[in-house]
Protein backbone atom coordinates (compact mmCIF):
# COMPACT_ATOMS: atom_id res chain seq x y z
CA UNK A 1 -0.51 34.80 -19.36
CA UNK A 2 -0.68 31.44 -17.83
CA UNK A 3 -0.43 31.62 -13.57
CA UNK A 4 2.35 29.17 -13.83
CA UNK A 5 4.34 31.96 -13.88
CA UNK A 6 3.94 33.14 -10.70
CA UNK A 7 5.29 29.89 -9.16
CA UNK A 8 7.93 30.33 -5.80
CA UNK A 9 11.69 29.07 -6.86
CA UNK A 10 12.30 25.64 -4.60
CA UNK A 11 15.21 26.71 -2.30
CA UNK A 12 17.29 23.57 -2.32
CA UNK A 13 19.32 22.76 -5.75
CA UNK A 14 19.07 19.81 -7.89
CA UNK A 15 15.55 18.98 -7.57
CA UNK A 16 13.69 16.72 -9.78
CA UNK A 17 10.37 16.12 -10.83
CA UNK A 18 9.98 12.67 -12.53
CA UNK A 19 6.15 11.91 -13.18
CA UNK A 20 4.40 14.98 -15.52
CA UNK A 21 2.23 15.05 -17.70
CA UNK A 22 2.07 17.33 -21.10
CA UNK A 23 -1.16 17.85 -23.14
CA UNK A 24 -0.33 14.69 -25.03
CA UNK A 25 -2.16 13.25 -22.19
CA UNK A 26 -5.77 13.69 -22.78
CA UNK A 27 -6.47 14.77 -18.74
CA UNK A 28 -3.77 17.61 -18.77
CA UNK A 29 -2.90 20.83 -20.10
CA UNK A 30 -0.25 22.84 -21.35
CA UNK A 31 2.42 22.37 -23.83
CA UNK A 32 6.04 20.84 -23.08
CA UNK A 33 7.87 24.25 -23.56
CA UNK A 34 4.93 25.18 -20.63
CA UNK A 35 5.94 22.87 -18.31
CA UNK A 36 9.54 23.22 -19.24
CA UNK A 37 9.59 27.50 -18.53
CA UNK A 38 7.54 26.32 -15.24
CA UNK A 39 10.52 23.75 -14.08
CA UNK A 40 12.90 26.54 -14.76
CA UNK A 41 10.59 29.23 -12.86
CA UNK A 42 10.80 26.30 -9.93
CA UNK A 43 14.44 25.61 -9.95
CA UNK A 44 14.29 22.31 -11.07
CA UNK A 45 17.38 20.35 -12.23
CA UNK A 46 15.41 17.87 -14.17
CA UNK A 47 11.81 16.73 -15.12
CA UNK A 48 10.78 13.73 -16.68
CA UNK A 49 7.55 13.68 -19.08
CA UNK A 50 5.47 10.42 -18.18
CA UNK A 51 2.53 10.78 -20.70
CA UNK A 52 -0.12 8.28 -20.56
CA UNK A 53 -0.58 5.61 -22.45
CA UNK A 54 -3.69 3.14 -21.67
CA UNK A 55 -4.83 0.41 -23.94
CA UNK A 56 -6.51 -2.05 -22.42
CA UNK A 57 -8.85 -3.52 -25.06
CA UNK A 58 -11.30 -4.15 -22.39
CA UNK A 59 -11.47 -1.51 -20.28
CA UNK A 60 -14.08 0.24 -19.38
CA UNK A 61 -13.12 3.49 -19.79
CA UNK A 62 -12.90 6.06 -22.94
CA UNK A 63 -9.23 7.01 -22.04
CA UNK A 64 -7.59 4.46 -24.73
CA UNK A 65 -6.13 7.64 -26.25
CA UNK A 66 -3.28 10.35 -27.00
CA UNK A 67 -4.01 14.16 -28.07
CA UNK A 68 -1.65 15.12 -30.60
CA UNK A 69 -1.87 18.69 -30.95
CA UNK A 70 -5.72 18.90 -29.63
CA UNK A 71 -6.55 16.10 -31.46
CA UNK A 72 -7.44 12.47 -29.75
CA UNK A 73 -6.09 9.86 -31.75
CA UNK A 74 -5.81 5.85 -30.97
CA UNK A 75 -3.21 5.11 -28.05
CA UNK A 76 -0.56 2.85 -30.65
CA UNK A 77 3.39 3.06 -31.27
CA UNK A 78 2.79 4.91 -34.26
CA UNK A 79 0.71 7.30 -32.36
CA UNK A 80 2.95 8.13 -29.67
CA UNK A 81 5.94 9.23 -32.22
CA UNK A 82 5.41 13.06 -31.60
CA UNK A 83 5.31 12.89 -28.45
CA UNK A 84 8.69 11.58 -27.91
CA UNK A 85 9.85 13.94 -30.88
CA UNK A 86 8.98 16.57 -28.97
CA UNK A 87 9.96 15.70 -25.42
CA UNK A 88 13.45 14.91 -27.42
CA UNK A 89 13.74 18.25 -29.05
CA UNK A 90 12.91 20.40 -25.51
CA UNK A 91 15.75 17.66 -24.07
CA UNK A 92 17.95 19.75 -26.89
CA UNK A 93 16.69 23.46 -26.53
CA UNK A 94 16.62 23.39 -22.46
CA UNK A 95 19.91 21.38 -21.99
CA UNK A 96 21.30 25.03 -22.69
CA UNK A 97 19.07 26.64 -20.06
CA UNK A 98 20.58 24.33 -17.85
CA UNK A 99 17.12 21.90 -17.43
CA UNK A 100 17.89 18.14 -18.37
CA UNK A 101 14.73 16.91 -19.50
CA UNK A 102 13.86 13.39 -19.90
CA UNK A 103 11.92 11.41 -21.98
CA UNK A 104 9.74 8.85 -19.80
CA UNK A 105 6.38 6.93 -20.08
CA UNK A 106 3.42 6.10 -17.46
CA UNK A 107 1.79 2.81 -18.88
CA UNK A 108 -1.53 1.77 -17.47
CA UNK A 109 -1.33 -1.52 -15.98
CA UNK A 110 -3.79 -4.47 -17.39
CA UNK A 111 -4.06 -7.79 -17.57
CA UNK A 112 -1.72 -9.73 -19.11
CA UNK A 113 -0.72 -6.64 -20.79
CA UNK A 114 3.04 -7.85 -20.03
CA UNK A 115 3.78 -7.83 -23.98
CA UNK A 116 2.35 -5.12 -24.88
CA UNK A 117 4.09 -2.84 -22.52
CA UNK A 118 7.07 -5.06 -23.95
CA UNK A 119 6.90 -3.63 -27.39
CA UNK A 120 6.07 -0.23 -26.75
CA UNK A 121 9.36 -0.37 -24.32
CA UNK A 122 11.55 -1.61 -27.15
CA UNK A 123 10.20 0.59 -29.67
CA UNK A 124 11.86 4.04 -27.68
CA UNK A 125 14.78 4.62 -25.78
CA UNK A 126 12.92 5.76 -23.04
CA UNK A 127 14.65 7.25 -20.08
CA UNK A 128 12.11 6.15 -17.62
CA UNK A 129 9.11 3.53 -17.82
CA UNK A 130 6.48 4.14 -15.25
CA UNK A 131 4.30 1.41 -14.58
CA UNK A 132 0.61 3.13 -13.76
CA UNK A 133 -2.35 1.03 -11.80
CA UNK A 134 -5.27 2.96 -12.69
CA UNK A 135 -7.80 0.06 -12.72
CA UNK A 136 -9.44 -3.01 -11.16
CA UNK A 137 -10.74 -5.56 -13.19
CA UNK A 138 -10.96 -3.21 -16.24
CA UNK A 139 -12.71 -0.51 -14.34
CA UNK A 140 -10.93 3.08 -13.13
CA UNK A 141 -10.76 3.67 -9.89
CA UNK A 142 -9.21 7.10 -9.87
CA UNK A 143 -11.91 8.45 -12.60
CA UNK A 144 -14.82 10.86 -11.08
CA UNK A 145 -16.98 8.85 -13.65
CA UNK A 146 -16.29 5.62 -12.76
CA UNK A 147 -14.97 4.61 -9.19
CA UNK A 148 -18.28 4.08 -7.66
CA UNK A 149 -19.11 1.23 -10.03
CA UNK A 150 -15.49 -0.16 -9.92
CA UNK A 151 -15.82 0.51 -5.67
CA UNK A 152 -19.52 -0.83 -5.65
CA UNK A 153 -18.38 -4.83 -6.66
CA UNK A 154 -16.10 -5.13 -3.57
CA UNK A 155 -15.82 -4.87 -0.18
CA UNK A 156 -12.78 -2.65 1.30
CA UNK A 157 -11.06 -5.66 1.94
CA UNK A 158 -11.42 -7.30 -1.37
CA UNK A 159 -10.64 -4.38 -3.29
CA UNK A 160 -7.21 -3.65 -1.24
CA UNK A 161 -6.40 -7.08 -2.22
CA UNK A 162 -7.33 -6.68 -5.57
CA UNK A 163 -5.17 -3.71 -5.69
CA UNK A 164 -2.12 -4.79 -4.67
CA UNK A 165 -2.07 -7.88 -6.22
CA UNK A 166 -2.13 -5.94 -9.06
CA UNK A 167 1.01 -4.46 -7.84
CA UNK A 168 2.44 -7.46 -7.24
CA UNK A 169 2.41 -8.43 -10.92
CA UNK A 170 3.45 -5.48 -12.33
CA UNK A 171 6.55 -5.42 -10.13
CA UNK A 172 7.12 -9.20 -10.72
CA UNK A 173 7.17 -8.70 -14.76
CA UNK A 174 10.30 -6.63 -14.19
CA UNK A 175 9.36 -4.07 -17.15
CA UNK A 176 9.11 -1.11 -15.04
CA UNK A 177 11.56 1.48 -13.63
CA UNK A 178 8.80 2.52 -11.05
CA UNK A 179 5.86 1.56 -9.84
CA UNK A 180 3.84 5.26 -9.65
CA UNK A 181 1.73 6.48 -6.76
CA UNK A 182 1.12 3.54 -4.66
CA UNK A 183 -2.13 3.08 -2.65
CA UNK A 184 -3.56 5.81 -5.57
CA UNK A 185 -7.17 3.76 -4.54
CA UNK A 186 -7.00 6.21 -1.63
CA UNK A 187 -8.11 9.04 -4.05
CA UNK A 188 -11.80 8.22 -3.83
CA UNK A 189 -11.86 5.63 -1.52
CA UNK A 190 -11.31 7.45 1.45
CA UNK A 191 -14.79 8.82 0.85
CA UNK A 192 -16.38 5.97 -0.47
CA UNK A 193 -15.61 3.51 2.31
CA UNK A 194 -16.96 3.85 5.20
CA UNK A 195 -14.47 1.81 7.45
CA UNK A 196 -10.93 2.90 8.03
CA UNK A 197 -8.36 2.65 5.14
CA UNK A 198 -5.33 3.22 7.40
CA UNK A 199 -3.94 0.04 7.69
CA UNK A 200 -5.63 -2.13 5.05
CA UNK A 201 -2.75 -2.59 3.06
CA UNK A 202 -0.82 -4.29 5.85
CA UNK A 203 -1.27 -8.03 4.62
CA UNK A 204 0.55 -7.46 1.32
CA UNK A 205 3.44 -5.19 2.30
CA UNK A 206 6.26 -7.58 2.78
CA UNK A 207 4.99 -9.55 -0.37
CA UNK A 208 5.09 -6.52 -2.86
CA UNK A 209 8.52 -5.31 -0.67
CA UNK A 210 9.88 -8.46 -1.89
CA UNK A 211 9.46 -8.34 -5.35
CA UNK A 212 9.84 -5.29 -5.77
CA UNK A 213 13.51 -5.43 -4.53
CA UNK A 214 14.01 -8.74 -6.51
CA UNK A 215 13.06 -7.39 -9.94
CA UNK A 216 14.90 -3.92 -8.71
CA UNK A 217 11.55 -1.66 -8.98
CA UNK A 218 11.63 1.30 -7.58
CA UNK A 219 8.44 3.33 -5.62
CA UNK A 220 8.01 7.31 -6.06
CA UNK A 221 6.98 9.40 -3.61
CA UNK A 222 3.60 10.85 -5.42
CA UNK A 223 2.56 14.25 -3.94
CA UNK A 224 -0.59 14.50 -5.74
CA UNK A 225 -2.05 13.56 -3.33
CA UNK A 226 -2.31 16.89 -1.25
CA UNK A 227 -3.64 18.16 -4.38
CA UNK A 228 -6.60 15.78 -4.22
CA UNK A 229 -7.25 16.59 -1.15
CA UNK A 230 -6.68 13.63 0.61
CA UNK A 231 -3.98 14.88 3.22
CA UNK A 232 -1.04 12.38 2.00
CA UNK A 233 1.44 11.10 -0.46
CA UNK A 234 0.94 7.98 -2.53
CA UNK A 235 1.83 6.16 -0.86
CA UNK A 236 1.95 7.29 2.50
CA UNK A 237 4.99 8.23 4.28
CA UNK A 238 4.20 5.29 6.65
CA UNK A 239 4.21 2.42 3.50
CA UNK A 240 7.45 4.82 2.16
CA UNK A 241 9.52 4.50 5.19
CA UNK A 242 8.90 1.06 5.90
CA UNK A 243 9.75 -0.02 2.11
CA UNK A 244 12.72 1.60 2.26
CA UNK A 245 13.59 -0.39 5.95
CA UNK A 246 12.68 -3.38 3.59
CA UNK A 247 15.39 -2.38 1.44
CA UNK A 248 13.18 -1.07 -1.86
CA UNK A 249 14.56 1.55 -3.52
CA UNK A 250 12.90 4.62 -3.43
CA UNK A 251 14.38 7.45 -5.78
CA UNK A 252 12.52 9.89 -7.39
CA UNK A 253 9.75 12.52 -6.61
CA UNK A 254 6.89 12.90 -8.95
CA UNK A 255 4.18 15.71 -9.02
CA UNK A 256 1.79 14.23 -11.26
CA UNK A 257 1.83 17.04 -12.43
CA UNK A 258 -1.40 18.01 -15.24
CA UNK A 259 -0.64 21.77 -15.09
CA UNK A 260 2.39 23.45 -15.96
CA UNK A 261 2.02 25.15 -12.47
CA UNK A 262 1.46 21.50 -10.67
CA UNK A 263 5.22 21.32 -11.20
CA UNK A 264 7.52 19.89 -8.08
CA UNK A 265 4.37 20.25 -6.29
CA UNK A 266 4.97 20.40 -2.54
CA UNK A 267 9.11 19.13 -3.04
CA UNK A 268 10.72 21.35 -0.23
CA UNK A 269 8.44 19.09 2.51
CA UNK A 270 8.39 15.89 0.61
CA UNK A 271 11.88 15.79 0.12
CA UNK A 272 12.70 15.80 3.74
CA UNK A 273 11.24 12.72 4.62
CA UNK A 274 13.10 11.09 1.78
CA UNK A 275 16.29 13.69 1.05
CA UNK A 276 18.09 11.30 -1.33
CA UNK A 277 15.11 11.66 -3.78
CA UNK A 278 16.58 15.23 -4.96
CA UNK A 279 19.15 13.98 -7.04
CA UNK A 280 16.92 10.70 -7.86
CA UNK A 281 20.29 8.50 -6.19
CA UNK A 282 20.34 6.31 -3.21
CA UNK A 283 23.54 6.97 -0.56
């Protein structure tokens, strides 16, 4: 029996979990029904399933692929076909259980990748499109395997930068719903660095604010985070109030979650600092 079923009920109603990942993702485990008892065991309203899809033709990194029933196959349209099958089918079975489930996708960022993530947009209906920096300059910088050598070309300065103008350009292209877990450098970072990341990101705030409420991208509040062990949310609930002074929409909690029992990780706190995320609408 998996321990997912041993999970505490949320106490408030309605919540929603919309960033999880199934076992079509090649870094997580468990099978949509899983995740789908686990949301139920959890009180959840709704969950969204985000899967990954990276395919940067350049990147270094061996994650250019989706598992399709424990086998790895090429990341492609064609590829990605049971995986929405599926998520659509559960949408079917647990709308009578009283769990909406959606159908969403986490795309990893690259460059010029804007038509790409075009096409694979357009070929689904998708419910949600999740737009998911994961690299800089080709390399991962959330990998065990490779942040040091993406971390050992730049200074902390340079690599903040780097970062967000990253973000920048993903929010500017205007294909994304969301822009997921924010300041997600911090993962390894905050070891790797020496200096204090605390306030790094300062310079390029009111820059990414601005386009992201121009193209009408939303942030998540990512509680992975506490899971990694580094003692906050991507982004932090600093950069999350401030955005949402700015005027940037922020609607929707994710998990992350890679186990069924990740699911609306650590909701009942994170909701309070944003309470309109439960239903995923701004007042």
């Amino acid at each position: 029996m998996s321990d997912f079923q041993e999970l505490e009920p949320i106490h408030f109603e309605g919540a929603m979990d919309y960033h999880v990942h199934c076992d079509y993702s090649i870094d997580a485990v468990g099978t949509i029904d899983e995740y789908c008892e686990a949301a139920l065991k959890r009180n959840l309203a709704e969950i969204c399933f985000t899967t990954h899809y990276d395919c940067n033709p350049v990147g270094d990194c061996q994650g250019n692929l989706i598992s399709i029933k424990g086998e790895h196959k090429t990341t492609s349209i064609e590829n990605l076909k049971p995986y929405v099958e599926d998520v659509r089918k559960a949408a079917e079975k647990y709308n009578l259980r009283g769990l909406s489930v959606k159908l969403g996708l986490e795309f990893g960022w690259f460059d010029n990748c804007q038509e790409t993530a075009q096409k694979v947009k357009d070929a689904f209906a998708f419910d949600y499109f999740l737009c998911g920096i994961h690299e800089i300059e080709n390399i991962c910088f959330c990998c065990r395997s490779t942040y040091q050598k993406c971390f050992d070309r730049y200074s902390l300065e340079q690599m903040v930068e780097k970062y967000f103008q990253t973000a920048i350009k993903a929010s500017d292209s205007g294909l994304f719903d969301t822009i997921a877990h924010l300041e997600y450098y911090i993962k390894y970072a905050k070891n790797y660095y020496k200096e204090n990341l605390d306030n790094a990101y300062e310079p390029y705030l009111e820059e990414l604010f601005k386009s992201l409420i121009a193209t009408e991208t939303t942030l998540e509040i990512n509680t992975a985070g506490y899971r990694h062990g580094v003692n906050q949310y991507y982004p932090n609930i600093k950069i999350i109030n401030r955005a949402k002074k700015a005027g940037v929409h922020v609607q929707f909690l994710g998990s992350d979650a890679h186990r069924p029992q990740d699911i609306g990780f650590d909701f009942e706190i994170a909701a309070s600092f944003v309470p309109n995320t439960i239903t995923g609408t701004e007042e």
